[in-house]
Protein backbone atom coordinates (compact mmCIF):
# COMPACT_ATOMS: atom_id res chain seq x y z
CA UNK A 1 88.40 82.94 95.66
CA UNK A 2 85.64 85.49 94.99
CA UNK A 3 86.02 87.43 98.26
CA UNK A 4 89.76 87.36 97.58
CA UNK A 5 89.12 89.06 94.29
CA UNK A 6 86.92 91.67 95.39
CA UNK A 7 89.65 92.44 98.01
CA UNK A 8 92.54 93.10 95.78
CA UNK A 9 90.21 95.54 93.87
CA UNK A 10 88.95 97.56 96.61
CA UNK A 11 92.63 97.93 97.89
CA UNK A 12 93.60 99.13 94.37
CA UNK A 13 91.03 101.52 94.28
CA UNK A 14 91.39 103.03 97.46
CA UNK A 15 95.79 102.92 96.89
CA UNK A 16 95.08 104.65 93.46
CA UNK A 17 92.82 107.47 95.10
CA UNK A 18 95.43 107.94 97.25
CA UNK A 19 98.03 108.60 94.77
CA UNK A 20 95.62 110.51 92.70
CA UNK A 21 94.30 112.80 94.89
CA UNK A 22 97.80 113.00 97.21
CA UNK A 23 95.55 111.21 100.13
CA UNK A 24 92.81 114.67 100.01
CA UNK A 25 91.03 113.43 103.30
CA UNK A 26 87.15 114.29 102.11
CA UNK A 27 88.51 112.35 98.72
CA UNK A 28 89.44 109.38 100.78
CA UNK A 29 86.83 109.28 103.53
CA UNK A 30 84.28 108.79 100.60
CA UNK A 31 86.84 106.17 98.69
CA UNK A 32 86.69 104.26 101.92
CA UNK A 33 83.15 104.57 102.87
CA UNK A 34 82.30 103.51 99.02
CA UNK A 35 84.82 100.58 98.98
CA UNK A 36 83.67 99.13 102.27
CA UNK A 37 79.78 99.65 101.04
CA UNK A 38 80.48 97.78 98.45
CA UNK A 39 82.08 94.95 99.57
CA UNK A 40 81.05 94.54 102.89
CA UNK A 41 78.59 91.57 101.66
CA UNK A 42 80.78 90.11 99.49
CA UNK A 43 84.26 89.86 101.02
CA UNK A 44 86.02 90.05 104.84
CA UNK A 45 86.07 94.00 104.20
CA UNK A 46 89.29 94.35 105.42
CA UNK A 47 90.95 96.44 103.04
CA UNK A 48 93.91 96.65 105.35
CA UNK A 49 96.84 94.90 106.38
CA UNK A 50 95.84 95.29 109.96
CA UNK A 51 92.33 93.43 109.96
CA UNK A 52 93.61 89.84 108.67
CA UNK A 53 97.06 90.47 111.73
CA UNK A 54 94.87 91.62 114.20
CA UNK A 55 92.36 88.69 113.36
CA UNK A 56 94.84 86.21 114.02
CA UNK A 57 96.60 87.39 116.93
CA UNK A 58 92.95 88.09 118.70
CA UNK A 59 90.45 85.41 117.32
CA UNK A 60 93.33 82.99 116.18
CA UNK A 61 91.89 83.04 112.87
CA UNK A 62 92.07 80.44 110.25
CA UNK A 63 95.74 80.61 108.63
CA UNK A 64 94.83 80.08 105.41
CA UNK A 65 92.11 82.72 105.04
CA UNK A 66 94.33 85.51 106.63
CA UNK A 67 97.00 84.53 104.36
CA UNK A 68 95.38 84.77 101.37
CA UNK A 69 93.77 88.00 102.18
CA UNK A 70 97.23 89.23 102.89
CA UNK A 71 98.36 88.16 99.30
CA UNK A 72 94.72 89.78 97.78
CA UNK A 73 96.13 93.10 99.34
CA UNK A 74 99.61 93.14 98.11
CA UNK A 75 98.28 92.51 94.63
CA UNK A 76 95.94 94.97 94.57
CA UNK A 77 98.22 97.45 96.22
CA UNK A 78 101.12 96.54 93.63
CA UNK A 79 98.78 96.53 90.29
CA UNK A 80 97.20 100.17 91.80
CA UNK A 81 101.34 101.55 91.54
CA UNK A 82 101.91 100.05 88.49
CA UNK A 83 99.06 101.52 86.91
CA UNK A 84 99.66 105.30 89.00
CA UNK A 85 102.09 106.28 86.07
CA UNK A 86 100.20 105.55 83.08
CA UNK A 87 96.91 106.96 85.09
CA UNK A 88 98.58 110.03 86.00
CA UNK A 89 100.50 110.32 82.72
CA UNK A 90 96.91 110.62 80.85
CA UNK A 91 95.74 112.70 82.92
CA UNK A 92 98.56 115.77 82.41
């Protein structure tokens, strides 16, 4: 459940750069290259939607694993919005 964790946060982190910075591309390539050096040893570095799909429809992937990643994302991707107005607010 670890992994899972880890997931969620580097999905919120790299969401609330992009709604910080208004997805700056040097901002972002070094959010991404950060979250994924981070992670890489801990979790399935997906950080995506697209890497737990395209796992299962290429490798046939265990269910479970994709599913949960898939759930790790949408929480981190829903806590990152939720905190975007009280972030941004502060920062005015």
């Amino acid at each position: 459940m670890y992994k899972y964790f880890i997931e969620a946060i580097g999905v919120a982190v790299i969401v609330t750069a992009k709604l910080l910075t208004e997805a700056n591309p040097v901002v972002m390539g070094l959010v991404y290259f950060a979250a994924f050096t981070i992670t890489k040893c801990i979790s399935t570095v997906f950080l995506t939607p697209f890497g737990p799909l395209s796992t299962y429809i290429l490798v046939r992937g265990n269910t479970q694993d994709i599913i949960y990643n898939l759930i790790a994302q949408f929480t981190g991707a829903v806590s990152a919005i939720l905190l975007f107005k009280p972030i941004s607010s502060f920062l005015e």
